[in-house]
Protein backbone atom coordinates (compact mmCIF):
# COMPACT_ATOMS: atom_id res chain seq x y z
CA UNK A 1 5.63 -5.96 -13.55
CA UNK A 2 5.89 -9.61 -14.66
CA UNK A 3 5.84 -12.21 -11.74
CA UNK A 4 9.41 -14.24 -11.12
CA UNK A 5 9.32 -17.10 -12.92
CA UNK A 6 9.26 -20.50 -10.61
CA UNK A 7 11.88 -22.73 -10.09
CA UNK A 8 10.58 -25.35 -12.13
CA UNK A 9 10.25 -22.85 -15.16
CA UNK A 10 14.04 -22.16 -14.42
CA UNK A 11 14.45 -25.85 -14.78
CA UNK A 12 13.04 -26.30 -17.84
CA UNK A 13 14.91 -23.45 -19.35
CA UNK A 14 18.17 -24.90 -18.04
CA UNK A 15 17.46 -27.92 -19.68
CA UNK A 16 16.28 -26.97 -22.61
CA UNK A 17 18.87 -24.74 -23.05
CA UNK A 18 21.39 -27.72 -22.61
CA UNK A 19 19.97 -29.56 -25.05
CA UNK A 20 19.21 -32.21 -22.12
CA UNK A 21 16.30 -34.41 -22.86
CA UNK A 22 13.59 -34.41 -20.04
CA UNK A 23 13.43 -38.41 -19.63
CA UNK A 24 17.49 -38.34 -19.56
CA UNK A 25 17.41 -35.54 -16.79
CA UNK A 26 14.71 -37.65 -14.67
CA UNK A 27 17.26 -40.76 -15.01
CA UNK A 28 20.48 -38.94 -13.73
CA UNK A 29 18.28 -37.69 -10.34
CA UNK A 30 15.91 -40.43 -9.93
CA UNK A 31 12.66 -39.57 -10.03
CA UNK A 32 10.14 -40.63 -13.60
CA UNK A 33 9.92 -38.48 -16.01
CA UNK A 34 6.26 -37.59 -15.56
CA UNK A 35 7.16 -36.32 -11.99
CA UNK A 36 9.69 -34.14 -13.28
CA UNK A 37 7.16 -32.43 -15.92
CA UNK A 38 5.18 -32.22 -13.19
CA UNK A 39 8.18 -29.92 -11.53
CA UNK A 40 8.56 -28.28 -14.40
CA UNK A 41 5.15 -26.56 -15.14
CA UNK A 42 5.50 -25.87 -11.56
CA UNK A 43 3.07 -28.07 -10.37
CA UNK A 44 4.78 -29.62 -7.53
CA UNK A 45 7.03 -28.09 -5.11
CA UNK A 46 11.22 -28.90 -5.17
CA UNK A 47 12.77 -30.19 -1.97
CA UNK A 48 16.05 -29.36 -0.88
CA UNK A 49 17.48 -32.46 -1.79
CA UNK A 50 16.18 -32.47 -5.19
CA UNK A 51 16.93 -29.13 -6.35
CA UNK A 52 20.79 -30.17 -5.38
CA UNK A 53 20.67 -33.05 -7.54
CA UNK A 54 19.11 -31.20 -10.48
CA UNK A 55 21.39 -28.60 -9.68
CA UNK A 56 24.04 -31.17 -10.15
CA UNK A 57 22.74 -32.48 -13.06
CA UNK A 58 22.47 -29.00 -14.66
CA UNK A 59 26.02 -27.77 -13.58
CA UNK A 60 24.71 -24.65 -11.96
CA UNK A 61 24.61 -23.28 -8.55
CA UNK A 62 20.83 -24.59 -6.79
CA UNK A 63 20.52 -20.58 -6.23
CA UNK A 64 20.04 -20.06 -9.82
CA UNK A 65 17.00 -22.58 -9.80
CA UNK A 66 15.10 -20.86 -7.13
CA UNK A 67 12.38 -18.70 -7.29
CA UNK A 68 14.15 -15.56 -5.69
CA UNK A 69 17.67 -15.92 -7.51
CA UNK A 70 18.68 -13.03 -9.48
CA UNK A 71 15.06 -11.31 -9.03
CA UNK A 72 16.63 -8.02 -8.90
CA UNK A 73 18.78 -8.90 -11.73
CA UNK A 74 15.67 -9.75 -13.73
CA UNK A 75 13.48 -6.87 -12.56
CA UNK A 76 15.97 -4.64 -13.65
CA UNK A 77 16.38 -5.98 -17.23
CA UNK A 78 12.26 -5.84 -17.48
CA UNK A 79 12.22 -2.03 -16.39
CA UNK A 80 14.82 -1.36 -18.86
CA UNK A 81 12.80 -3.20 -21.87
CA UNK A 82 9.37 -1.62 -20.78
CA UNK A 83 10.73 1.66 -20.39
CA UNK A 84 12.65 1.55 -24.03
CA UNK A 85 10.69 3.51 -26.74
CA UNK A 86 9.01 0.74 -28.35
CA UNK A 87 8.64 -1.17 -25.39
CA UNK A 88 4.52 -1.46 -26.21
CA UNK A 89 4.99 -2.89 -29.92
CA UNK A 90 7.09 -5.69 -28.40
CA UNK A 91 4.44 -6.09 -25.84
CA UNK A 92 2.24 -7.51 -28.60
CA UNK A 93 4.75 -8.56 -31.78
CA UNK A 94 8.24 -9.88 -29.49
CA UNK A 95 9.93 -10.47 -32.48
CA UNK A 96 9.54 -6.78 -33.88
CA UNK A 97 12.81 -5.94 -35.56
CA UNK A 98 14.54 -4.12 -32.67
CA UNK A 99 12.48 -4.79 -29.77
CA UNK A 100 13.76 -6.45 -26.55
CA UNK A 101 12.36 -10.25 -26.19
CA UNK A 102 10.67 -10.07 -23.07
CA UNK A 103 10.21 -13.74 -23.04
CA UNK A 104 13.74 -14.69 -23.34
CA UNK A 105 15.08 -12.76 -20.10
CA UNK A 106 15.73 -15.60 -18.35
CA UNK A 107 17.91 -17.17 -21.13
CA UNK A 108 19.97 -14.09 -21.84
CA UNK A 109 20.48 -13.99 -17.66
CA UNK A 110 21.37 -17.50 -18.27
CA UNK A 111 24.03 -16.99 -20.95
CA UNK A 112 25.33 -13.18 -20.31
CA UNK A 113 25.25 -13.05 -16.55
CA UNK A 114 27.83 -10.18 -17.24
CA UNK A 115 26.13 -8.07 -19.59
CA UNK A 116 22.59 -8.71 -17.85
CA UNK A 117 24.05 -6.84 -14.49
CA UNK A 118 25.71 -3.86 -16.58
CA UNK A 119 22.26 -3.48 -18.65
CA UNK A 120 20.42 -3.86 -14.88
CA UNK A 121 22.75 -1.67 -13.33
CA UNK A 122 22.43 1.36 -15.99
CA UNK A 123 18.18 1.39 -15.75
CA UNK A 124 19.25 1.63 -11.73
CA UNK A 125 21.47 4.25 -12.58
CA UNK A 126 18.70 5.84 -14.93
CA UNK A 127 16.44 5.81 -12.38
CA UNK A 128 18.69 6.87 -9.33
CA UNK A 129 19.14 10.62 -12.35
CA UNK A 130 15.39 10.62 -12.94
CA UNK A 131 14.43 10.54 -9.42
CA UNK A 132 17.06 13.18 -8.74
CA UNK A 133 15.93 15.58 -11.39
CA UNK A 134 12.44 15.82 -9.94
CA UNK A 135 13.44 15.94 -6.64
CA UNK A 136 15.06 18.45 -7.64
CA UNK A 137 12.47 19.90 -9.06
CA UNK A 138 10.32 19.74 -6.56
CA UNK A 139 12.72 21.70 -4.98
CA UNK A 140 13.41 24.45 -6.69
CA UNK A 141 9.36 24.71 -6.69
CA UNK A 142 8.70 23.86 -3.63
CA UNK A 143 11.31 24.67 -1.20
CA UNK A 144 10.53 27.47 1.72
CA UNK A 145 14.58 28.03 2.56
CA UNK A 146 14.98 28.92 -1.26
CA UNK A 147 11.60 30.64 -1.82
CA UNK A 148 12.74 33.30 0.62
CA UNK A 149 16.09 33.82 -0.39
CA UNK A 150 15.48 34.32 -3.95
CA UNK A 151 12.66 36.68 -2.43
CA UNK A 152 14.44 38.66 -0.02
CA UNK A 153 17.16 39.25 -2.91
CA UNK A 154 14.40 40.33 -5.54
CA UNK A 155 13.15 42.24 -2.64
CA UNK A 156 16.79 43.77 -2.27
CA UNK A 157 17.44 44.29 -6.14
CA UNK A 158 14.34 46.38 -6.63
CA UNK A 159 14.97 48.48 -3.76
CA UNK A 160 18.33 49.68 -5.29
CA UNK A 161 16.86 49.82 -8.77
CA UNK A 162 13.95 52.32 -7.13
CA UNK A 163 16.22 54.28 -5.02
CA UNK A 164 19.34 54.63 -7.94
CA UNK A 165 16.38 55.97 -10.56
CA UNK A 166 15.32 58.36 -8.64
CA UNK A 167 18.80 59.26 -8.17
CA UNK A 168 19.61 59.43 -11.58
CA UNK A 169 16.48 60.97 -12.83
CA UNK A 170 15.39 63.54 -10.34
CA UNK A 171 16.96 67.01 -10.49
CA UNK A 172 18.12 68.61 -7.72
CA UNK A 173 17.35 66.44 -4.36
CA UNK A 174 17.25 68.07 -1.04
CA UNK A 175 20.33 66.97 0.89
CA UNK A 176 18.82 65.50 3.54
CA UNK A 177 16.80 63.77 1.12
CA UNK A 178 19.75 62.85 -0.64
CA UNK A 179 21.86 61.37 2.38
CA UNK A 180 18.73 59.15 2.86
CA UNK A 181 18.85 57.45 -0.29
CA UNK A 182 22.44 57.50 0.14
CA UNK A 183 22.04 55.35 2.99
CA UNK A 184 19.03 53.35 1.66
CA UNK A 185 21.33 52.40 -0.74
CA UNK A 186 24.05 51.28 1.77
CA UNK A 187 21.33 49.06 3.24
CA UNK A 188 19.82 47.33 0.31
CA UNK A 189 23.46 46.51 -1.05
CA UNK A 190 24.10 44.78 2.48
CA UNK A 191 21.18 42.80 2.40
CA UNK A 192 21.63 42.03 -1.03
CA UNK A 193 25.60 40.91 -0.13
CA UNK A 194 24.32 38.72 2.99
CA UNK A 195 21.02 37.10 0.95
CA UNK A 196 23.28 35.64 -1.91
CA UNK A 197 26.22 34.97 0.36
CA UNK A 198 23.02 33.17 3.02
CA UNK A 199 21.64 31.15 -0.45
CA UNK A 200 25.33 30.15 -2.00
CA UNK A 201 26.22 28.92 1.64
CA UNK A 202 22.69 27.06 1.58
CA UNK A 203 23.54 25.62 -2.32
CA UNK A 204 26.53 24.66 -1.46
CA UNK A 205 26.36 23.00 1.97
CA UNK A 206 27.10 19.29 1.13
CA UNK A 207 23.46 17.08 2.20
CA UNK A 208 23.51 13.65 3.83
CA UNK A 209 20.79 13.04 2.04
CA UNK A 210 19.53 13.47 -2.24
CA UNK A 211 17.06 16.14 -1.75
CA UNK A 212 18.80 18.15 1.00
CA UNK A 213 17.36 18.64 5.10
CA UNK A 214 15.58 22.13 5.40
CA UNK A 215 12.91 21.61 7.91
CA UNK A 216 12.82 19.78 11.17
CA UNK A 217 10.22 17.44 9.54
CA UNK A 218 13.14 16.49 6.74
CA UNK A 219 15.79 16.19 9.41
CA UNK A 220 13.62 13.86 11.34
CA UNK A 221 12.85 11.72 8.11
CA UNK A 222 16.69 11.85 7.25
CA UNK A 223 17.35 10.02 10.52
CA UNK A 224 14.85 7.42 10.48
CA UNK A 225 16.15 7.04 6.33
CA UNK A 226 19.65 6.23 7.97
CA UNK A 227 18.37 3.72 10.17
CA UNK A 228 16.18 1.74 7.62
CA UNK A 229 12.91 3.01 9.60
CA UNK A 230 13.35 0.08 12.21
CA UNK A 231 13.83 1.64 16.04
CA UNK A 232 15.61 -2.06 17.16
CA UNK A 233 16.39 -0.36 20.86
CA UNK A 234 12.22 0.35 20.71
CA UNK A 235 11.62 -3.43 20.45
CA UNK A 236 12.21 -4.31 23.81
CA UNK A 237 10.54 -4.35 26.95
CA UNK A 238 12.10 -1.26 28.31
CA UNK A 239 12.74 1.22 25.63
CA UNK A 240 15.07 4.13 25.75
CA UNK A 241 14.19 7.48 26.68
CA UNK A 242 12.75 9.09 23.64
CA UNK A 243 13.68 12.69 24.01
CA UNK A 244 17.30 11.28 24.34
CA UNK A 245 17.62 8.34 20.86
CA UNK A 246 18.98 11.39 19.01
CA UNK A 247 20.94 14.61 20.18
CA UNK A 248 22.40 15.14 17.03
CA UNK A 249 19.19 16.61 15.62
CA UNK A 250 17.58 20.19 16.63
CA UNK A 251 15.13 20.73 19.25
CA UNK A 252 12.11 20.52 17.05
CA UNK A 253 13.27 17.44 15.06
CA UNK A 254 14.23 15.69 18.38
CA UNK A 255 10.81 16.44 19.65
CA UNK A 256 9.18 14.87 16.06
CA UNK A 257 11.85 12.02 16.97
CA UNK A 258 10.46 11.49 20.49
CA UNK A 259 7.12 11.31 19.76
CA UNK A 260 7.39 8.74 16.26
CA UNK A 261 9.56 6.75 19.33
CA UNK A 262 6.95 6.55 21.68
CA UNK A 263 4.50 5.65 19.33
CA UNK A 264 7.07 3.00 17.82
CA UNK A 265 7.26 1.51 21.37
CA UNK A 266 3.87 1.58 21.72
CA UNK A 267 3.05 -0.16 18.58
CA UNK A 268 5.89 -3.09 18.93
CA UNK A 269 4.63 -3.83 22.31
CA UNK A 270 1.05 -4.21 20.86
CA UNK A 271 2.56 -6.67 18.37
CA UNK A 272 6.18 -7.78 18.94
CA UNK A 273 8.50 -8.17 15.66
CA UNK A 274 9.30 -11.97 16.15
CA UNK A 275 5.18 -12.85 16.54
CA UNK A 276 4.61 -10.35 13.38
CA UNK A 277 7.58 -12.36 11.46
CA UNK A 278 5.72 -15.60 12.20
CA UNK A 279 2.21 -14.48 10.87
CA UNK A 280 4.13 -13.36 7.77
CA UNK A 281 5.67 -16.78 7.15
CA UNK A 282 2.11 -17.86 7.64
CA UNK A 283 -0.36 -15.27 6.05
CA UNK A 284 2.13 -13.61 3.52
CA UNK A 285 2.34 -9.52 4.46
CA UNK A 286 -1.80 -9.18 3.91
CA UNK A 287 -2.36 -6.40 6.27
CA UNK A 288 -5.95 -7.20 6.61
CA UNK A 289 -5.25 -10.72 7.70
CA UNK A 290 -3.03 -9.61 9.90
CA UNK A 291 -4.93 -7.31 11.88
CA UNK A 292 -7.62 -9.83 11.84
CA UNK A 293 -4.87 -12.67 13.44
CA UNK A 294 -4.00 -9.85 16.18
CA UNK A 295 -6.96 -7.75 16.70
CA UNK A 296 -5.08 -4.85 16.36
CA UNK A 297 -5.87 -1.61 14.02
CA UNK A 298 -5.23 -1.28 10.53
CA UNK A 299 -2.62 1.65 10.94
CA UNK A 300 -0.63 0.08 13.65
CA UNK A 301 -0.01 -3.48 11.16
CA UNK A 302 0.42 -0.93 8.45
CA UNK A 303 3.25 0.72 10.43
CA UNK A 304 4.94 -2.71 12.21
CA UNK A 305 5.22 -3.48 8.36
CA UNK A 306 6.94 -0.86 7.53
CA UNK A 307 9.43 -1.23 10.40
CA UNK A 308 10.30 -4.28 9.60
CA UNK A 309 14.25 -5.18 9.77
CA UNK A 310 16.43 -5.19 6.46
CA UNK A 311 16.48 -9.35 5.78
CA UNK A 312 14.32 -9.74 9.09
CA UNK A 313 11.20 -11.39 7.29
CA UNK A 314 13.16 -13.77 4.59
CA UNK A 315 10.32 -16.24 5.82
CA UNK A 316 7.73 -13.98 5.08
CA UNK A 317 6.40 -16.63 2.83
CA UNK A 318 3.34 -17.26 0.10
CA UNK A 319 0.54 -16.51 1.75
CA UNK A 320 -0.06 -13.07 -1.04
CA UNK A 321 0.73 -12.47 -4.24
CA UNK A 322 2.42 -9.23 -3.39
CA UNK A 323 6.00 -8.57 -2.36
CA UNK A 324 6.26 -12.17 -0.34
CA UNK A 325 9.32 -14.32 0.00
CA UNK A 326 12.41 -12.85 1.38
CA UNK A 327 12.38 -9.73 -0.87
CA UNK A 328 9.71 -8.57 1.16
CA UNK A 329 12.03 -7.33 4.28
CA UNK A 330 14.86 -5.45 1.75
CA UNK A 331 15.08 -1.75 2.66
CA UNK A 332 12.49 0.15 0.26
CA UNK A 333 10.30 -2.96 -0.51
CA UNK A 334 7.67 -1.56 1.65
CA UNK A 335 6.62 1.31 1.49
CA UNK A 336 4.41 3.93 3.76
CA UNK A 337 2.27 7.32 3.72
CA UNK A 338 0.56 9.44 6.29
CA UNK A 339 -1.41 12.66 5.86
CA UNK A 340 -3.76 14.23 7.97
CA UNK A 341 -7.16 15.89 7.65
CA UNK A 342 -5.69 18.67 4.92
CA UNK A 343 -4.06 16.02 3.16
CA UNK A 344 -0.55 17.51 4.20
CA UNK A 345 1.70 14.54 4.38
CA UNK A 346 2.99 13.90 8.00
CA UNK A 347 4.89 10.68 7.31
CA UNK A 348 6.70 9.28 4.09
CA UNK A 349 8.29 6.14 3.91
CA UNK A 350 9.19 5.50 0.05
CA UNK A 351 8.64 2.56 -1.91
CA UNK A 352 11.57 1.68 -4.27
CA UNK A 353 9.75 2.84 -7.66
CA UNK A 354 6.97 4.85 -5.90
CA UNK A 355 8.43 8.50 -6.03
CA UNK A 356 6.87 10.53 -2.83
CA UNK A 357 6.61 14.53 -3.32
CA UNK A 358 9.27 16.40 -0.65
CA UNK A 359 6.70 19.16 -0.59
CA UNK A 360 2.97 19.65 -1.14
CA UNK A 361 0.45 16.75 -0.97
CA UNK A 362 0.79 14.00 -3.27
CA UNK A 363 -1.63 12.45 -6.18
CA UNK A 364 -5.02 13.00 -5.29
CA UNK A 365 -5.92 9.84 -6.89
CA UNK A 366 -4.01 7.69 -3.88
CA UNK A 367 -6.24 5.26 -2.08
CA UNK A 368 -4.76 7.89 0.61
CA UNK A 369 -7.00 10.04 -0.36
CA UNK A 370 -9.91 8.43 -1.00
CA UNK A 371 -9.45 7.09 2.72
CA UNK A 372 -10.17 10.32 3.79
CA UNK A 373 -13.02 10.75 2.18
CA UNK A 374 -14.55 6.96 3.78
CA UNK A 375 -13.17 7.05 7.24
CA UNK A 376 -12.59 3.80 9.30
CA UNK A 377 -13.60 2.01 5.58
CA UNK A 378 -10.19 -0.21 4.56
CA UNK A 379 -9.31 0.52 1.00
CA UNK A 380 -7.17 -2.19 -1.21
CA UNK A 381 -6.39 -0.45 -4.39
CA UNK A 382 -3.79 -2.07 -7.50
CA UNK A 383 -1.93 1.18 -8.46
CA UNK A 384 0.67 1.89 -11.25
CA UNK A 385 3.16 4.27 -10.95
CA UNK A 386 3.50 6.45 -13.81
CA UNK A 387 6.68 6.89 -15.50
CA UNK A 388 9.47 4.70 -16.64
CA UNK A 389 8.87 1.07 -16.22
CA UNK A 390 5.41 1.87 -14.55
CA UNK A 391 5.54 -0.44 -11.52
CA UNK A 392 2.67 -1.85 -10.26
CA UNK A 393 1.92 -1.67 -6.02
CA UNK A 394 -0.59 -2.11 -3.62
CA UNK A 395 -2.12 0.39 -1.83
CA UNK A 396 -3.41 -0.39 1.26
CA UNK A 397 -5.31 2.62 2.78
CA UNK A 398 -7.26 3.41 6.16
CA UNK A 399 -8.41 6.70 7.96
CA UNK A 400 -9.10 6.65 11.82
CA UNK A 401 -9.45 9.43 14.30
CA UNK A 402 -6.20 10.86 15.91
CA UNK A 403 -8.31 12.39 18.53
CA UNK A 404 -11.42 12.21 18.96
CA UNK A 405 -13.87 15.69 18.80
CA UNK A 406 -16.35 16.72 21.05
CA UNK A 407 -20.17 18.10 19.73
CA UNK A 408 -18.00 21.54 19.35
CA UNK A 409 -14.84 20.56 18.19
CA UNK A 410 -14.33 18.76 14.86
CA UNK A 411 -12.77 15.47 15.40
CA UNK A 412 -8.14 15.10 14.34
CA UNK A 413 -8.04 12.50 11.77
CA UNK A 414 -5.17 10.57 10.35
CA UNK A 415 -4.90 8.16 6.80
CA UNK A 416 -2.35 5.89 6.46
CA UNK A 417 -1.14 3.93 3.37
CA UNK A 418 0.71 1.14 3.03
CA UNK A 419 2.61 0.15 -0.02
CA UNK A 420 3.54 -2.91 -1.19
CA UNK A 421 4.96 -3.97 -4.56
CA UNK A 422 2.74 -6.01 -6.81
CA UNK A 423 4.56 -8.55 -8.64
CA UNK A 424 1.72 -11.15 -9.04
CA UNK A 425 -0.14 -11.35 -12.51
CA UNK A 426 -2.69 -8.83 -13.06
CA UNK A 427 -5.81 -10.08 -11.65
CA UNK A 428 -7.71 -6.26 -12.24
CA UNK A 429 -6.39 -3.09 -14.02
CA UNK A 430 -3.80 -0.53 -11.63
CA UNK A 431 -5.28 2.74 -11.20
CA UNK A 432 -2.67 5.04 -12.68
CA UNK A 433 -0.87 7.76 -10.07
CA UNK A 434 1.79 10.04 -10.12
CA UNK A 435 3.96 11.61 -7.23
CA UNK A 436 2.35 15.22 -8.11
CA UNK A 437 1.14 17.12 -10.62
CA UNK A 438 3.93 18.91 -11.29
CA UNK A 439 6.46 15.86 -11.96
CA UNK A 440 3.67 13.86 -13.63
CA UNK A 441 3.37 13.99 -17.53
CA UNK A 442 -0.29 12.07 -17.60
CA UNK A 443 -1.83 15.35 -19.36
CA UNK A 444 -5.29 13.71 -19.73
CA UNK A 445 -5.51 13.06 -16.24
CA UNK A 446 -8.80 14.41 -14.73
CA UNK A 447 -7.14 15.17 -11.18
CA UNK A 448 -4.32 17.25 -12.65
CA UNK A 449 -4.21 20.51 -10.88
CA UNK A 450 -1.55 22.23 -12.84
CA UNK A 451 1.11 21.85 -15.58
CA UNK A 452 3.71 19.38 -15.37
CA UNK A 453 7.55 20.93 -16.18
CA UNK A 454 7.93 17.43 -18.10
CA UNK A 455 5.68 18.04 -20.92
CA UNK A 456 2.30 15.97 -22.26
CA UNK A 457 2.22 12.43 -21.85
CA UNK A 458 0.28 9.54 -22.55
């Protein structure tokens, strides 16, 4: 995705836009002219002060001049253009009868502030339906609750189909024999009546959350979805009693609860939240920096991360390219993967853009995976999402030992893999994933393992 333009590109486009010569806007906010083209190819930085008087000057709100006004707002409007059909001819001819100006964004923001967050809020809408679909998808393929149902009432229906031919076609049948298929029947019609009445009740059951809770593992991911994956009564000194932070869940999801606690307490102990906040404002959210600063594993900085608070790291500041400034901290920003040594994922933590499989392992072409295969080797990989808008991430990857095996036993391994959004320029090309085979239309991919129910793609 294209990087946020700078505040003194949003000056220059304010001023230009106004007609407002560049030596007449130095002269209302005193500073020379050469300073302020200086600002403008964003060369120098903008103090406080300043950016109020050019705010001033320009009769707009300082916000709009900064570098993280209306990001969302503009991210939006670029999905929407790159995902139009078309959207690669106005990559290289903008002015293709038709195709969306990419380079004028910031003027149309500018000058339709209305229209740009109706167009912005549709492509979120769009997506919100397309990830729905394939979760959806996913489900019907994927889900155990359904997959027996629909078998036990195939299982039903060809029992009475068996036992009323034979019925119909046989002659004369013993009655003994008869009364027992009389009474097979009787059975196979109540199983048939509780298995559809079991699968509507299931269907219909209204879900807390988009793809429905059918597992303990789901259940225990719903719950940390609800509270933004940050455990703020496991940042302290004493933290609660794990087997007791949530009694609304069942026995097994409590006990998936109070572990992912005590590791959570662990881990912020390790590295506390407000010393993690200030290495952000000073190294940006590079995990390998990080765990250099604090000496601490890769998976533990990739999980603090993760946990940050919604807002909590607005000072997370320039120190990367990817996902820094405030946006960083905003719930789905960062996102997070664990699988173990069969590749089954144990821990998903989604990345707004990066769709995550309910079921099933993921794309075999995640630095995930790859971690696996290199264990205790750090893996930084650019990846691109496929789909619309194609967003470009991060992928941060490491695989350690969970527990360690003996010269018998082989040893528990875990990967981890952290995601963060890429909004730099493209310094090296993304290696192109998918969520799974089955919801990914990249036919020519090498790694596909079967047919995707949304057709070829490119």
């Amino acid at each position: 995705m294209p990087r946020q333009a700078l505040a003194g590109s949003r000056i220059r486009e304010r001023r230009t836009a106004d007609g407002l010569r560049q030596v007449d806007l130095a002269r209302l906010v005193g500073i020379s002219a050469s300073y302020l083209n200086l600002i403008e190819h964003n060369r120098r930085n903008v103090g406080a002060a300043l950016l109020r008087k050019i705010a001033e000057a320009l009769k707009v709100d300082p916000a709009a001049l900064t570098e993280g006004a209306g990001a969302a707002l503009l991210a939006g409007l670029r999905e929407a253009a790159t995902a139009a059909d078309g959207a690669s001819a106005a990559a290289s001819s903008p002015a293709a009868p038709g195709a969306p100006e990419l380079d004028r964004i910031e003027e149309f923001v500018g000058r339709f502030p209305g229209w740009a967050g109706l167009l912005a809020g549709l492509q979120g809408r769009v997506g919100h339906l397309e990830r729905s679909v394939e979760m959806l998808s996913d489900r019907l393929a994927h889900d155990p609750t359904l997959s027996a149902a629909l078998h036990d009432i195939l299982s039903a229906v060809t029992a009475l189909r068996s036992t009323a031919a034979i019925l119909a076609e046989e002659g004369e049948i013993e009655p003994e024999w008869r009364a027992r298929f009389h009474a097979n029947l009787e059975d196979e019609s109540v199983r048939l009546a509780e298995g559809a009445e079991a699968l509507v009740s299931y269907l219909d059951t209204p879900r807390t959350r988009e793809q429905g809770v059918v597992s303990p593992q789901e259940a225990f991911e719903g719950w940390l979805e609800a509270r933004g994956y940050h455990l703020a009564e496991c940042e302290g000194a004493a933290p609660p009693d794990p087997e007791a932070l949530a009694p609304e869940l069942p026995a097994a999801a409590r006990r998936l609860v109070a572990a992912y606690a005590r590791r959570y307490s662990t881990d912020a102990a390790a590295l506390p939240m407000p010393a993690l906040l200030a290495a952000l404002a000073d190294l940006g959210p590079d995990p390998g920096r990080l765990a250099e600063r604090f000496g601490l594993p890769l998976p533990l900085v990739f999980r603090r991360l993760a946990a940050l608070p919604p807002g909590g790291g607005a000072g997370a500041g320039t120190g990367a390219s990817a996902g820094t400034g405030g946006e960083l901290a905003e719930p789905g920003r960062i996102g997070l993967v664990a699988c173990d040594g069969s590749g089954a994922l144990i821990f998903r933590k989604p990345a707004e853009g990066f769709v995550l499989p309910r079921f099933g392992p993921g794309c075999s072409l995640w630095p995930l995976y790859q971690a696996l295969a290199r264990p205790v080797t750090p893996i930084r990989t650019p990846i691109e999402m496929s789909g619309r808008g194609q967003r470009r991430f991060l992928g941060y990857a490491y695989c350690q030992p969970a527990y360690p095996g003996g010269f018998d036993t082989p040893p528990v391994v875990e990967a981890w893999m952290l995601i963060l959004p890429d909004d730099g320029p493209a310094t090296a090309p993304a290696q192109a994933v998918g969520a799974s085979c089955r919801i990914c239309a990249r036919a020519a991919c090498p790694a596909r393992r079967e047919p995707s129910i949304l057709g070829d793609g490119g």
